[in-house]
Protein backbone atom coordinates (compact mmCIF):
# COMPACT_ATOMS: atom_id res chain seq x y z
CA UNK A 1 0.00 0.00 0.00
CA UNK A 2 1.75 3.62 -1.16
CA UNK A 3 2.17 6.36 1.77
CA UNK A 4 0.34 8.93 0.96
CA UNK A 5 0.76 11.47 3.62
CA UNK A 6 4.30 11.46 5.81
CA UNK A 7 3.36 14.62 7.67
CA UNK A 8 -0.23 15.05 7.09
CA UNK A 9 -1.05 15.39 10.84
CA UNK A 10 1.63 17.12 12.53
CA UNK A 11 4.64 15.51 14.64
CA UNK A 12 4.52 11.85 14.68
CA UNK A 13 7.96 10.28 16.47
CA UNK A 14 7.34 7.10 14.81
CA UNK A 15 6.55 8.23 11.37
CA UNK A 16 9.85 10.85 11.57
CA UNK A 17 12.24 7.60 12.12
CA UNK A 18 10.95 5.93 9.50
CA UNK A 19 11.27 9.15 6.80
CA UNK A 20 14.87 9.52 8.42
CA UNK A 21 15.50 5.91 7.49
CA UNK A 22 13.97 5.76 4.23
CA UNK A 23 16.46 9.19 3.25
CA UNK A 24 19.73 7.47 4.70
CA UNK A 25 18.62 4.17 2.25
CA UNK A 26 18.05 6.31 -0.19
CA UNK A 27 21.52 8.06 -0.03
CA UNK A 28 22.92 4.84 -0.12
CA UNK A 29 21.29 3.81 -3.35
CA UNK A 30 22.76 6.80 -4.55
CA UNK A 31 26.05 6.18 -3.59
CA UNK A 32 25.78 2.87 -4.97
CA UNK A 33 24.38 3.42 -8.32
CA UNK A 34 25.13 7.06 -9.19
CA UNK A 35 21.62 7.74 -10.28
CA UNK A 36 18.30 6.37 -9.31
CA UNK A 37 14.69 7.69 -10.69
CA UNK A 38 12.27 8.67 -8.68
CA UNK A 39 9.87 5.97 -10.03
CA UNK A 40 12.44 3.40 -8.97
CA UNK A 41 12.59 4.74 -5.48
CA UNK A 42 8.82 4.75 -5.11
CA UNK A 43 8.52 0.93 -5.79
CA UNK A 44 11.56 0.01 -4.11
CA UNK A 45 9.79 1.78 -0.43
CA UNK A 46 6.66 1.15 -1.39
CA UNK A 47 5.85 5.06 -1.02
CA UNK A 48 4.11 7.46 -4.00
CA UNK A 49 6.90 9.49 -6.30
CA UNK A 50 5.25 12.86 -4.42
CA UNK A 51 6.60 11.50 -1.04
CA UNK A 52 10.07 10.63 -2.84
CA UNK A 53 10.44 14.18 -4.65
CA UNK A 54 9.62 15.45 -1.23
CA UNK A 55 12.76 13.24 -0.03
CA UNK A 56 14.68 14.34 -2.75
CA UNK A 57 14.45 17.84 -2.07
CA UNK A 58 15.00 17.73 1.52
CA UNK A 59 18.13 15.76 0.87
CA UNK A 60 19.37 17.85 -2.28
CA UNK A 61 18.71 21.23 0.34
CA UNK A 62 21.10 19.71 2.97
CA UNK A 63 23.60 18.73 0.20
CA UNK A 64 23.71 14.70 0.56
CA UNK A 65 21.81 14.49 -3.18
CA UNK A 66 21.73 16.89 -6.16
CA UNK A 67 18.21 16.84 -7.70
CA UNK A 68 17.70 15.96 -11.57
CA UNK A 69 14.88 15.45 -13.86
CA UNK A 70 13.15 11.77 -12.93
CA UNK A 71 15.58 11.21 -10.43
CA UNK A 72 18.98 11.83 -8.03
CA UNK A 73 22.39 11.93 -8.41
CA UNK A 74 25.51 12.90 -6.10
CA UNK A 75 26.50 16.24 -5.02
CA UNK A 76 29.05 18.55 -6.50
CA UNK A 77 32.05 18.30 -5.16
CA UNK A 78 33.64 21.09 -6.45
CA UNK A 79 30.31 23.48 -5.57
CA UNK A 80 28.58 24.09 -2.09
CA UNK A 81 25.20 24.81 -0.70
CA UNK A 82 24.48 28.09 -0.46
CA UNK A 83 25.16 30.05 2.73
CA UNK A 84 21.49 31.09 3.30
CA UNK A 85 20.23 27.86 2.81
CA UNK A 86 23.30 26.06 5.23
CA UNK A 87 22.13 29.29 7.84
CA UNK A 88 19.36 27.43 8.56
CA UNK A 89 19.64 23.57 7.59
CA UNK A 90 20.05 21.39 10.90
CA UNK A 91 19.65 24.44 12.63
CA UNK A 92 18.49 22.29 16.22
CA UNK A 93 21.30 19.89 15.36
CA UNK A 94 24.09 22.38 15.18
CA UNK A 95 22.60 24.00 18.21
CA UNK A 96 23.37 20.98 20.12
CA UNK A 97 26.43 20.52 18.88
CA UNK A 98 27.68 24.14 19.54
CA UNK A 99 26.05 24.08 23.10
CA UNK A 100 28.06 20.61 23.92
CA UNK A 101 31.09 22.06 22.92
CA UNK A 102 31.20 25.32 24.81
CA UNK A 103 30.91 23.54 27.70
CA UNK A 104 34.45 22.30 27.02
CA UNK A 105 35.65 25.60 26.53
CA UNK A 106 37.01 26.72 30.16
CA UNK A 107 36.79 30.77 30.69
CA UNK A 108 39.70 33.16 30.27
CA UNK A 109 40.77 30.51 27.20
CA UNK A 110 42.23 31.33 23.86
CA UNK A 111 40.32 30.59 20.43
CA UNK A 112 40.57 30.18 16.87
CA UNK A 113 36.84 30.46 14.94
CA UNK A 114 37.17 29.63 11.76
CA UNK A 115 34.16 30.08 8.73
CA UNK A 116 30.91 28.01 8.75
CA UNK A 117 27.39 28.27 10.06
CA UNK A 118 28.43 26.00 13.06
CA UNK A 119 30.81 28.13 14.25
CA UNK A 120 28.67 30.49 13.77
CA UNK A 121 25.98 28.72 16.80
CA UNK A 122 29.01 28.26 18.87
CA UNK A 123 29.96 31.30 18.96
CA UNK A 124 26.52 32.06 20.20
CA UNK A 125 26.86 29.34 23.17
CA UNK A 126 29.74 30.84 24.66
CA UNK A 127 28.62 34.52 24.86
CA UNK A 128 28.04 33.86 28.38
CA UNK A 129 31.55 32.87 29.15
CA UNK A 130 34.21 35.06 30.74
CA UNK A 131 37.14 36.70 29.30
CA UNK A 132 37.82 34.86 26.27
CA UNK A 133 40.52 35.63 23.66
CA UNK A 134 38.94 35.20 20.18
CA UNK A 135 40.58 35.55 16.81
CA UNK A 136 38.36 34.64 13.75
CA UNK A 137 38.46 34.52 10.26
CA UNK A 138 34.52 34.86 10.41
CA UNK A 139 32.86 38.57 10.26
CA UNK A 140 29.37 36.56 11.60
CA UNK A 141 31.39 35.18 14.67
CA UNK A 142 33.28 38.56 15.65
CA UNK A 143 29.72 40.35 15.22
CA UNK A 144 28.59 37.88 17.51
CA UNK A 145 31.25 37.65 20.13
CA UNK A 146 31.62 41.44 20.11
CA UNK A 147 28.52 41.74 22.30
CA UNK A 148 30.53 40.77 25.37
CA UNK A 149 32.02 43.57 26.69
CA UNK A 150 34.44 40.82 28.89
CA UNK A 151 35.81 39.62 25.60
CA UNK A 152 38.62 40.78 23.16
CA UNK A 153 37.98 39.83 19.50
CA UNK A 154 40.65 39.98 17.15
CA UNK A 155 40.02 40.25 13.12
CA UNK A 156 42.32 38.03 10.78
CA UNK A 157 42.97 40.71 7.70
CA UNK A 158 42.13 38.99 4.20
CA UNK A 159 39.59 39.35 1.61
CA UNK A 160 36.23 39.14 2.84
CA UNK A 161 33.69 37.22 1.04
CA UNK A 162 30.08 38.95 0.14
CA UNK A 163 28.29 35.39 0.40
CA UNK A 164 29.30 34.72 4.26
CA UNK A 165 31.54 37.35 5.60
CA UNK A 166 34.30 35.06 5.90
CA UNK A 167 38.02 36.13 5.27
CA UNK A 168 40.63 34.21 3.57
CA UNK A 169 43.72 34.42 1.60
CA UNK A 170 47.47 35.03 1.96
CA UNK A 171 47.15 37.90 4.81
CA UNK A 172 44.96 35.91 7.01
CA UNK A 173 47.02 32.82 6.84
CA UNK A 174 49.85 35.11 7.75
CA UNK A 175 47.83 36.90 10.76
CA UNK A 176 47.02 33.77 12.06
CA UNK A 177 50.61 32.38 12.18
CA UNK A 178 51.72 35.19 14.68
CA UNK A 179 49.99 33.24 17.41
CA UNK A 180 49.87 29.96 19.40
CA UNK A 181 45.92 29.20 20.40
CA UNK A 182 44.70 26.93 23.07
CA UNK A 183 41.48 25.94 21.31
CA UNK A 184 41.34 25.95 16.77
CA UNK A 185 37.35 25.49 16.50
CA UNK A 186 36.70 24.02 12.61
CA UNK A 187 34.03 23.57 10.82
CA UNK A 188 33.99 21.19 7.34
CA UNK A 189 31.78 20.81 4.44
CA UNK A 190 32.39 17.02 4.32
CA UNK A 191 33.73 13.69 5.92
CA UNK A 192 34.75 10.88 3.35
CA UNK A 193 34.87 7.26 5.09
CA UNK A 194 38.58 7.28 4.84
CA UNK A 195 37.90 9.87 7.77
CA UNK A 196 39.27 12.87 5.47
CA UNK A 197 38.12 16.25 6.39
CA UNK A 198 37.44 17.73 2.34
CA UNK A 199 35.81 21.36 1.69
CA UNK A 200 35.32 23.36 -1.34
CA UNK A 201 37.44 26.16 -1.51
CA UNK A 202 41.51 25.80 -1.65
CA UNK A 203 41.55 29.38 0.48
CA UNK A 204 39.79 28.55 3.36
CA UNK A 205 40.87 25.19 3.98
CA UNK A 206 44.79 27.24 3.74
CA UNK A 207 43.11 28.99 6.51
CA UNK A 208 42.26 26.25 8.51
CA UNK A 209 45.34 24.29 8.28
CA UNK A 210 47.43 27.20 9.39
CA UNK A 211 44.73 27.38 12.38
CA UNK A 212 45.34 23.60 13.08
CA UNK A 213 49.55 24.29 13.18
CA UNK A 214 48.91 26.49 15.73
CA UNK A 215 46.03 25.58 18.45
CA UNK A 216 47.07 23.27 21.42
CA UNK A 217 43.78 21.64 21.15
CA UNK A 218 41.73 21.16 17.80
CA UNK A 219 37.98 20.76 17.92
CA UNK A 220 35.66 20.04 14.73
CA UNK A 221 32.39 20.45 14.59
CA UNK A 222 30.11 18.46 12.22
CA UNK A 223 26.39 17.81 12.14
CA UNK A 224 25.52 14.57 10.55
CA UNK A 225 24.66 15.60 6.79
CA UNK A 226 29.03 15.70 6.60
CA UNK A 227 29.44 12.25 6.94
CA UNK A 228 29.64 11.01 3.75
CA UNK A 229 29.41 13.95 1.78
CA UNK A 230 32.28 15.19 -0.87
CA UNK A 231 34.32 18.13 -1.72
CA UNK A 232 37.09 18.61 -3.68
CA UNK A 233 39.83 19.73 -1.20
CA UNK A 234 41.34 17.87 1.68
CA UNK A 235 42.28 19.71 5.19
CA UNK A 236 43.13 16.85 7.04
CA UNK A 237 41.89 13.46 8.90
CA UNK A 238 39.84 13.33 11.70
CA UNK A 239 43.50 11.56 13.36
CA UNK A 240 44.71 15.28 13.49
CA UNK A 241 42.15 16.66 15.78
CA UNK A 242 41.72 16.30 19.17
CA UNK A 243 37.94 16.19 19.41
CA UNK A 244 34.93 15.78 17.49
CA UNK A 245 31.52 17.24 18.20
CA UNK A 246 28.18 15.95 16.18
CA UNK A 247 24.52 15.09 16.70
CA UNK A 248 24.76 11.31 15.55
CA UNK A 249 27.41 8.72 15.91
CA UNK A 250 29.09 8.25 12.77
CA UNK A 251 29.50 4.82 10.99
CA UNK A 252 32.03 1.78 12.88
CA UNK A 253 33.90 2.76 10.22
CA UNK A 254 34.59 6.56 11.52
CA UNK A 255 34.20 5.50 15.04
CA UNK A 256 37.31 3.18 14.52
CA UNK A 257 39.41 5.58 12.95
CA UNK A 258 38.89 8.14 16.17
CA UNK A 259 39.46 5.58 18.27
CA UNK A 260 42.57 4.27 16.87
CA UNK A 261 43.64 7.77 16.95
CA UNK A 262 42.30 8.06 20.43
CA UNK A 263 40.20 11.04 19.49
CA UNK A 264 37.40 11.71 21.65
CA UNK A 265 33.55 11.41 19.98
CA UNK A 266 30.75 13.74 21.75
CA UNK A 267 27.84 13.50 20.17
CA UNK A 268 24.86 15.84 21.35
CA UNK A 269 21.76 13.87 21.59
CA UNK A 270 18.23 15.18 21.36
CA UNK A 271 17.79 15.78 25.13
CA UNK A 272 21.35 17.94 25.12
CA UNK A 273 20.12 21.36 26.70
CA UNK A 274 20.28 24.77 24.41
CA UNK A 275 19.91 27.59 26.87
């Protein structure tokens, strides 16, 4: 019998697994074959095509599918989601996230912010802290952060991008090498299951490299729609940082590689508290 309605009558926990299950199969169909149609998909769960272009689109909006005519392919790798739509996709997730992490940020602490809309939320959860040193690459994060009148935020020079605010190039790679941090807080666009940290543009992951050489601790931040995904420039491996911070645990696969690495895994669970 075809599902007609997935949402028809507000909130239903059961129903909500099962559409989060039938997306994560149907990213691994994907993966597997390339392309699938949509007509293909609605036989294989049993669902009508309107429920599967609904999928399609909520998948293709948080960048784990690219939409096409009668079907769905891979992402770009070499071309990311736009800012205002990653400004509020997983918005609760990376609200979590950001709110588990700043509770691992002591006061009077040195950071490193670097660009992304997850920064972006932690920055929000420690506004309450006391007499933190920032330095960010991220216009969004110093805006932010500026509101405490206990903090001092510092500016990396660079060439600020009209999409996001964020600043990269040669300057702020050479701003950013005057100092020695105790927290570098990433953010990526994707995590390949070799446990590769890839995003899309060669400038900012310079940027973030140069803020990995020089923070005492490293700390990434990832909501679950990373895992998986692809982009065309590596940063690093998740054996290089010293702590990462998502919603879901990852795949055995990623879960072995952190701990052979012995790099700790928070993950922040629905019931994690967002003040």
């Amino acid at each position: 019998m075809l599902e007609n309605k997935d949402r028809a009558n507000g909130p239903n926990k059961a129903r909500g697994k099962s559409v989060l299950l039938r997306q994560r199969k149907i990213v691994d169909l994907v993966k597997s074959l390339g392309f699938v149609s949509i007509e293909s998909l609605s036989t294989n769960f049993s669902v009508t095509p309107q429920t599967i272009r609904r999928d399609i689109n909520e998948l293709t909006q948080a960048g784990q599918l690219q939409r096409h005519h009668g079907g769905a392919g891979l992402p770009s790798s070499v071309k990311n989601v736009a800012y205002t739509t990653r400004k509020v996709m997983c918005m609760p997730e990376k609200r979590r996230i950001a709110h588990l992490l700043a509770r691992h940020i002591p006061d009077n602490a040195s950071l490193f912010i670097d660009i992304g809309t997850t920064t972006e939320e932690v920055a929000n959860a420690l506004i309450h802290h006391e007499g933190l040193r920032v330095i960010t690459n991220n216009l969004n994060v110093a805006n932010i952060l500026s509101e405490n009148e206990d903090f001092e935020v510092i500016v990396a020079g660079g060439v600020v991008r009209s999409r996001d605010r964020g600043i990269t190039g040669k300057a702020t790679v050479d701003f950013i090498r005057q100092f020695k941090i105790d927290f570098g807080i990433i953010s990526v666009s994707g995590i390949d299951a070799e446990g590769c940290l890839l995003d899309f543009d060669y400038q900012e992951v310079g940027v973030g490299q140069t803020i990995i050489l020089n923070s005492r601790k490293v700390y990434l931040v990832a909501d679950h729609t990373k895992f998986g995904r692809e982009a065309m420039v590596r940063l690093c491996n998740l054996r290089d940082i010293d702590g990462l911070f998502t919603d879901q645990r990852p795949e055995e696969k990623i879960c072995g590689i952190l701990s052979e690495a012995q790099v700790p895994l928070h993950v922040a669970g629905p019931r994690e508290k967002v003040s």
